[in-house]
N, C-alpha and C. Protein backbone atom coordinates (compact mmCIF):
# COMPACT_ATOMS: atom_id res chain seq x y z
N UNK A 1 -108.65 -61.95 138.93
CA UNK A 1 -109.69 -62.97 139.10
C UNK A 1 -110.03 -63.11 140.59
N UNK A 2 -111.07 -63.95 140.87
CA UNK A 2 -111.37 -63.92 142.26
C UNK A 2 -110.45 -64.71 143.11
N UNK A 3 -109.79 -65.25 142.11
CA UNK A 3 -109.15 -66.43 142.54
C UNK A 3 -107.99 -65.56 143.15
N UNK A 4 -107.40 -65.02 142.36
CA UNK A 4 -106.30 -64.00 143.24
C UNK A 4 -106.60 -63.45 144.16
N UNK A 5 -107.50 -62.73 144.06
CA UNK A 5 -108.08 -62.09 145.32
C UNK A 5 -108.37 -62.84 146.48
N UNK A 6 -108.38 -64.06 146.33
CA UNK A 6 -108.71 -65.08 147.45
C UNK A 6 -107.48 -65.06 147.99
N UNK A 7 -106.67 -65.75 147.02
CA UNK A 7 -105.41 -65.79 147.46
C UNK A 7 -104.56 -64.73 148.24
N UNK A 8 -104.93 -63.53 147.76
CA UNK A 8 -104.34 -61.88 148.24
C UNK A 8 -105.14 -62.43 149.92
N UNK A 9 -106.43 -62.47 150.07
CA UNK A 9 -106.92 -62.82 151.40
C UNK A 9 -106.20 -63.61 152.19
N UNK A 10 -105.58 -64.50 151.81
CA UNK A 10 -105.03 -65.74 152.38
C UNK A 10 -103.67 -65.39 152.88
N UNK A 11 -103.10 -64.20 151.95
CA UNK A 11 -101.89 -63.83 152.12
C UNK A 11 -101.90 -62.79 153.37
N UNK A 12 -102.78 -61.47 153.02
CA UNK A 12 -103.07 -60.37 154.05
C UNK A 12 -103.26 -61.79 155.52
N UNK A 13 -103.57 -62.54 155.73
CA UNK A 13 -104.58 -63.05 156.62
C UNK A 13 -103.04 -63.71 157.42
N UNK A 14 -102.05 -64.35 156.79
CA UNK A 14 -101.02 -65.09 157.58
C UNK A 14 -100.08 -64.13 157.55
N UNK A 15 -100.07 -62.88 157.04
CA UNK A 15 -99.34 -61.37 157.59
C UNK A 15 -99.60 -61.13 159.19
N UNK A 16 -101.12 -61.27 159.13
CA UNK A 16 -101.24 -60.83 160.26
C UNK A 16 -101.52 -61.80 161.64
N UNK A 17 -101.42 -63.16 161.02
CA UNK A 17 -101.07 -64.17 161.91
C UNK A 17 -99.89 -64.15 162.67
N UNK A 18 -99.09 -63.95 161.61
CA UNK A 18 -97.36 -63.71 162.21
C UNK A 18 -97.44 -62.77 163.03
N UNK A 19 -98.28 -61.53 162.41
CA UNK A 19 -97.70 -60.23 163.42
C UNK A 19 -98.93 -60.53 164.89
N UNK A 20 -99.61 -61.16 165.27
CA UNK A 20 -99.87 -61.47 166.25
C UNK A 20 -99.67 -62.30 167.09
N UNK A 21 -98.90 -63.47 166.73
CA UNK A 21 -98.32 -64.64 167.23
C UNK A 21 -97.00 -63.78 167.97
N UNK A 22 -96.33 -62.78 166.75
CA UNK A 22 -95.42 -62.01 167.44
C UNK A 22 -95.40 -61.42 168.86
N UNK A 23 -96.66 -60.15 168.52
CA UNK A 23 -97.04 -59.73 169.60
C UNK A 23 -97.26 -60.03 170.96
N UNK A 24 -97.80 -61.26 170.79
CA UNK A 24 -98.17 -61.78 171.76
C UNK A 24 -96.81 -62.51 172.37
N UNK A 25 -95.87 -63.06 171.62
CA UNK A 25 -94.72 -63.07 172.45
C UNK A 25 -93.76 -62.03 172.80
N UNK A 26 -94.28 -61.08 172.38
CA UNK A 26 -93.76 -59.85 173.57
C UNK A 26 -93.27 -58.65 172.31
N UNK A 27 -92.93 -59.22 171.10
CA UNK A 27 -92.12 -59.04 170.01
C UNK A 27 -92.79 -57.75 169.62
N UNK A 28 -92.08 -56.73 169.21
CA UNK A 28 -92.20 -55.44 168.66
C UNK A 28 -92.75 -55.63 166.91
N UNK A 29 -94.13 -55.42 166.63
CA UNK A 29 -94.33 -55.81 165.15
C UNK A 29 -94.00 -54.45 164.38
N UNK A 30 -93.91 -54.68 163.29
CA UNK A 30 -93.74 -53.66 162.36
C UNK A 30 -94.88 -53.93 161.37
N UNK A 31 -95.91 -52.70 161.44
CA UNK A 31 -97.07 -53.56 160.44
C UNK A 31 -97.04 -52.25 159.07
N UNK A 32 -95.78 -51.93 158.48
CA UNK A 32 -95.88 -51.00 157.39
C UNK A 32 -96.27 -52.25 156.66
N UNK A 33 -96.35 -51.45 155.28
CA UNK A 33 -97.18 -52.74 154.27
C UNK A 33 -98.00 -53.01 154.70
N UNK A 34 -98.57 -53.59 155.34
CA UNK A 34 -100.14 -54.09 155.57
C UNK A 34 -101.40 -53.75 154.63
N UNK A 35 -101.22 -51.49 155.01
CA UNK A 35 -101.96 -50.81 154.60
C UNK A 35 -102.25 -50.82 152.96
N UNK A 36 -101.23 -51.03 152.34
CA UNK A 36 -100.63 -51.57 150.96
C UNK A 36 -101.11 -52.70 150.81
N UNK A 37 -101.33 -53.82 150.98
CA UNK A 37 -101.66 -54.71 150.72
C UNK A 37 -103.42 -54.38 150.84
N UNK A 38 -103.52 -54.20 152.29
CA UNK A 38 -105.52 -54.37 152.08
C UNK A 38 -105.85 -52.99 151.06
N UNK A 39 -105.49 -52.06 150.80
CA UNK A 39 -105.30 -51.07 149.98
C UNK A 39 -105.77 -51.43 148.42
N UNK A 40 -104.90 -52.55 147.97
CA UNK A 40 -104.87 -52.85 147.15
C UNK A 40 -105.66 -54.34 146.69
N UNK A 41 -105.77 -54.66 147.76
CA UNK A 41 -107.20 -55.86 148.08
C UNK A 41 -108.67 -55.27 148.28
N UNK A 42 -108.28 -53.80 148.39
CA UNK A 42 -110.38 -53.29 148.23
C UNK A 42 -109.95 -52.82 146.94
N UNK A 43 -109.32 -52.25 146.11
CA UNK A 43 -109.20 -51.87 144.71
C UNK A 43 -109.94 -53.07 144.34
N UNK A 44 -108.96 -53.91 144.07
CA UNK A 44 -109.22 -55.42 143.29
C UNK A 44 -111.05 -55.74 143.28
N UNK A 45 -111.46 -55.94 144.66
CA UNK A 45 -112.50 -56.05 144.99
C UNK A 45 -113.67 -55.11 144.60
N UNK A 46 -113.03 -53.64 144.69
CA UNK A 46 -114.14 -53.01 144.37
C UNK A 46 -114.67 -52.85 142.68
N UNK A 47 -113.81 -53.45 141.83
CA UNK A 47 -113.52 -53.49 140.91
C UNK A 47 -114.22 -54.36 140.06
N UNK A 48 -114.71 -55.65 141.07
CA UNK A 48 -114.97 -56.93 140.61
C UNK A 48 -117.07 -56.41 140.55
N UNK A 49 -117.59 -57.42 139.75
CA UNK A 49 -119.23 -57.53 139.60
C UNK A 49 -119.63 -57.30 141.39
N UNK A 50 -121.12 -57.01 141.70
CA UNK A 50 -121.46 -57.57 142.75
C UNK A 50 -121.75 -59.15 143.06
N UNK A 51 -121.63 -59.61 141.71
CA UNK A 51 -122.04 -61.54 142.05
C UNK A 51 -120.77 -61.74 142.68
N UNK A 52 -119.34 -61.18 142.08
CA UNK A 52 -118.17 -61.98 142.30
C UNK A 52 -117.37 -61.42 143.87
N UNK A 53 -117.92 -60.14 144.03
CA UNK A 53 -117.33 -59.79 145.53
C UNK A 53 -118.75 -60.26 146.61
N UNK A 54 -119.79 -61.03 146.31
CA UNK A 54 -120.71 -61.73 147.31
C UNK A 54 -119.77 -62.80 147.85
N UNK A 55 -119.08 -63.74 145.95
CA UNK A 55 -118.43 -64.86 146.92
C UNK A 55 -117.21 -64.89 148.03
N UNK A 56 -116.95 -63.54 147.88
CA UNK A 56 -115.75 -62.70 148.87
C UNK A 56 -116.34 -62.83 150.21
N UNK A 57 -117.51 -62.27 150.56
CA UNK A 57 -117.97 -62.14 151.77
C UNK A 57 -117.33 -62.78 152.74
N UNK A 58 -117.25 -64.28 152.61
CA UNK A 58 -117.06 -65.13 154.12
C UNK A 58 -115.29 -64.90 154.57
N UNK A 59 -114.40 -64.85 153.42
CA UNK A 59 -113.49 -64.59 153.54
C UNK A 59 -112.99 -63.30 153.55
N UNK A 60 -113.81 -62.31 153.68
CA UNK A 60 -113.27 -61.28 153.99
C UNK A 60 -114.04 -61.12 155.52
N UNK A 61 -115.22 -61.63 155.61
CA UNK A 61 -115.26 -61.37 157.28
C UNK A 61 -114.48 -62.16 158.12
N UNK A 62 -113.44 -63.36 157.52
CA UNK A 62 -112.94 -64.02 158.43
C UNK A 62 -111.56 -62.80 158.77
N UNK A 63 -110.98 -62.20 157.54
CA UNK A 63 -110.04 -61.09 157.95
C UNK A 63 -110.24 -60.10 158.41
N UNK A 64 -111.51 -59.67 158.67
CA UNK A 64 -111.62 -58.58 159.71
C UNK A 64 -111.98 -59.16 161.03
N UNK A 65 -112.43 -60.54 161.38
CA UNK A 65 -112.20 -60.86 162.61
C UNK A 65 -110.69 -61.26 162.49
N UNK A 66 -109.91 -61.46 162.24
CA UNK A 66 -108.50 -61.85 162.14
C UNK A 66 -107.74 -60.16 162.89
N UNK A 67 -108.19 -59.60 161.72
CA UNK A 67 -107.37 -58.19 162.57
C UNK A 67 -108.19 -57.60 163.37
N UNK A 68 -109.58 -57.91 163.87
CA UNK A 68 -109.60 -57.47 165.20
C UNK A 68 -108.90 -57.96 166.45
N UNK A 69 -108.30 -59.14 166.19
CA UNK A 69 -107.89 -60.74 167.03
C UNK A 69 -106.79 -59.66 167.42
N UNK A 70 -105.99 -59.24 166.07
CA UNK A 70 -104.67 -58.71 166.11
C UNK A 70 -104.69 -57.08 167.12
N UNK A 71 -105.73 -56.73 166.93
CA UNK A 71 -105.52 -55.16 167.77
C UNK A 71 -105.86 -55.60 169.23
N UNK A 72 -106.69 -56.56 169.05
CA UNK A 72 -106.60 -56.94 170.92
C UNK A 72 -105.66 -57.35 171.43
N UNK A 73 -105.19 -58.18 170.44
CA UNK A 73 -103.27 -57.84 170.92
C UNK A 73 -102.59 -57.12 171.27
N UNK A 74 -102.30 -56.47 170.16
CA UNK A 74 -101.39 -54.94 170.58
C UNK A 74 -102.07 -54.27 171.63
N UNK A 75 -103.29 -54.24 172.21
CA UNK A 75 -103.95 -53.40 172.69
C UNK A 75 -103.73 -53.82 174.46
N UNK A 76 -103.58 -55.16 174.38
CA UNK A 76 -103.13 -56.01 175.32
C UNK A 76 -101.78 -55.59 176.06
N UNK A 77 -101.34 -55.81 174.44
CA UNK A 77 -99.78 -55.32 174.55
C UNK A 77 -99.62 -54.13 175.25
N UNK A 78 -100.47 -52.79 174.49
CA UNK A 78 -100.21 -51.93 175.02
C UNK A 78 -99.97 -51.24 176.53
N UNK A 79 -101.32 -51.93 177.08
CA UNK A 79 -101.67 -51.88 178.74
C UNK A 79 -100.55 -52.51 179.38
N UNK A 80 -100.25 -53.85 178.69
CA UNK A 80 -98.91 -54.19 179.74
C UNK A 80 -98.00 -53.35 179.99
N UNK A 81 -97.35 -52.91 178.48
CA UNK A 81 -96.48 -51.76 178.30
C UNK A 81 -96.15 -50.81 179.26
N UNK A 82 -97.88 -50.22 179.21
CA UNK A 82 -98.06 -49.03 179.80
C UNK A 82 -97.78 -49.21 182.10
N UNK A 83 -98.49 -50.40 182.25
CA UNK A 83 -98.69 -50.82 183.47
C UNK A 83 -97.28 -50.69 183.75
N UNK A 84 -96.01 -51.59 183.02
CA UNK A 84 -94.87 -51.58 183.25
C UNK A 84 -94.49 -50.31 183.94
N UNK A 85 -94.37 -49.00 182.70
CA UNK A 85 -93.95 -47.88 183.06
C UNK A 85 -94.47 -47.34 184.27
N UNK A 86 -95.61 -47.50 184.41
CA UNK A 86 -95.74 -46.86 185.59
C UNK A 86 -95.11 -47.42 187.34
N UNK A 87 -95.53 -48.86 186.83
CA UNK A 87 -94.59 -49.15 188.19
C UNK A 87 -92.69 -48.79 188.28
N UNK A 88 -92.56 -48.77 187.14
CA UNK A 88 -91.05 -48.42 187.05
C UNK A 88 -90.81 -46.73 187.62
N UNK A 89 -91.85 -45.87 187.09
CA UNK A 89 -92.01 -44.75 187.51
C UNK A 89 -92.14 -44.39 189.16
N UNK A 90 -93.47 -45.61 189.40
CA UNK A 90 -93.74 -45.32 190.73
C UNK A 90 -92.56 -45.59 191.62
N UNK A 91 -91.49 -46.75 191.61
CA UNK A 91 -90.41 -47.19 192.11
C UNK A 91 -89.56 -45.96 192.45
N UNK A 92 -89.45 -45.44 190.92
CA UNK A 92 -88.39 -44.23 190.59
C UNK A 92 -88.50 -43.09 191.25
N UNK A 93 -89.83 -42.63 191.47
CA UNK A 93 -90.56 -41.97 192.39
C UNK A 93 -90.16 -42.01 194.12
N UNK A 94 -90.63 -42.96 194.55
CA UNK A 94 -89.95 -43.62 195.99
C UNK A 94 -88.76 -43.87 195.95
N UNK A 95 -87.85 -43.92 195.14
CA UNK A 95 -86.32 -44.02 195.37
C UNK A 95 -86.09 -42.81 195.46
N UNK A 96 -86.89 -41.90 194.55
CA UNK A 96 -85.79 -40.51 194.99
C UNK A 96 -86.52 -39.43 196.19
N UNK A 97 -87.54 -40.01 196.31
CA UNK A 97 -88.40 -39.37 198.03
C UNK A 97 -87.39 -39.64 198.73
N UNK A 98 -87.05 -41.41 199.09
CA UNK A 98 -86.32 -41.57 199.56
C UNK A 98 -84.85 -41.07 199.93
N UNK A 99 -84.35 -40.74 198.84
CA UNK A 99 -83.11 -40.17 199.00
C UNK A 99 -83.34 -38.85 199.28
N UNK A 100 -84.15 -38.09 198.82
CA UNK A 100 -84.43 -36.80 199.29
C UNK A 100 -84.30 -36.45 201.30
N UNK A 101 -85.35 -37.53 201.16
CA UNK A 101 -85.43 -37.49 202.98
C UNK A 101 -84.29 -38.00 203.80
N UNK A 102 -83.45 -38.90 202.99
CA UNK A 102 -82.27 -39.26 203.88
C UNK A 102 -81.03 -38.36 203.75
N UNK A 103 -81.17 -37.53 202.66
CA UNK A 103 -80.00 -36.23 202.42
C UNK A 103 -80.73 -35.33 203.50
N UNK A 104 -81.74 -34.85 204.03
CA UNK A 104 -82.21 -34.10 204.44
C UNK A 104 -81.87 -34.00 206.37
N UNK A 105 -82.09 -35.92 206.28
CA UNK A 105 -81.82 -35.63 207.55
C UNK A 105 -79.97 -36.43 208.02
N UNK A 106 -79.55 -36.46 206.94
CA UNK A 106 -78.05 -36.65 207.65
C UNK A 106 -77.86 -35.18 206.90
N UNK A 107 -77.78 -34.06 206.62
CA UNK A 107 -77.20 -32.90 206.84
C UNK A 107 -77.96 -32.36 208.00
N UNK A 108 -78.99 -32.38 208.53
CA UNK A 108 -79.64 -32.07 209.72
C UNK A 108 -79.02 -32.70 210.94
N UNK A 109 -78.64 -34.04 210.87
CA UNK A 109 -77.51 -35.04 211.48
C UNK A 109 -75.92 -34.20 211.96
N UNK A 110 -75.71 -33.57 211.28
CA UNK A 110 -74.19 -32.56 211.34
C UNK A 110 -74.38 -31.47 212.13
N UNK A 111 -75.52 -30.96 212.38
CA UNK A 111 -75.62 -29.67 212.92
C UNK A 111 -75.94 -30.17 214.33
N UNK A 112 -75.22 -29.34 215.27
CA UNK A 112 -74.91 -29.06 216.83
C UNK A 112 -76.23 -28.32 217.44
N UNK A 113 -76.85 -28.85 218.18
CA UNK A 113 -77.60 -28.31 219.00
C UNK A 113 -77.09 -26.91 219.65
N UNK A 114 -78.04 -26.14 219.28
CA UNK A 114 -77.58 -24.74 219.55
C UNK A 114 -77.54 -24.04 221.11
């Protein structure tokens, strides 16, 4: 009924509330199932009259702005992620220049003017 299907909306919709509330606190989501669920929420739907998936409309565009909300998250997420590594890299980088050049010149340090 549509009524389930509403409900299936309501459900997919605070899935992905959680997994962005997550995200956004830093939290590693796991979004298996998801695909399963909306999977099985366009079956349902595609299934139904065109009168009865019209009254779908508003609530299904509210879940695709919902999971766009959610990929600007992760996507957010991601860049931080990514920004991280690189300064950790760049650090890692200059620590070992560094040590390179200071092994270089205390064994240069040992040797006697000829």
């Amino acid at each position: 009924s549509i009524e389930d299907i509403s409900r299936e909306i309501d459900h997919v919709a605070c899935m992905i509330d959680a997994f962005r509330v997550a995200a956004k606190g830093g939290d590693i989501v796991d979004l298996s199932g998801v695909d399963r669920h909306v999977e099985t929420l366009c079956a349902n739907i595609a299934a139904k009259r065109a009168e009865a998936r019209d009254r779908l409309k508003r609530p299904l565009l509210a879940l695709i702005d919902n999971l766009n909300g959610l990929v600007e998250t992760l996507e957010a997420q991601q860049n931080e992620i990514t920004e991280n590594v690189k300064s950790v890299s760049s650090r890692h980088r200059a620590a070992s220049a560094y040590k390179k050049g200071a092994g270089a010149n205390a064994i240069g340090s040992d040797k006697k003017p000829g």
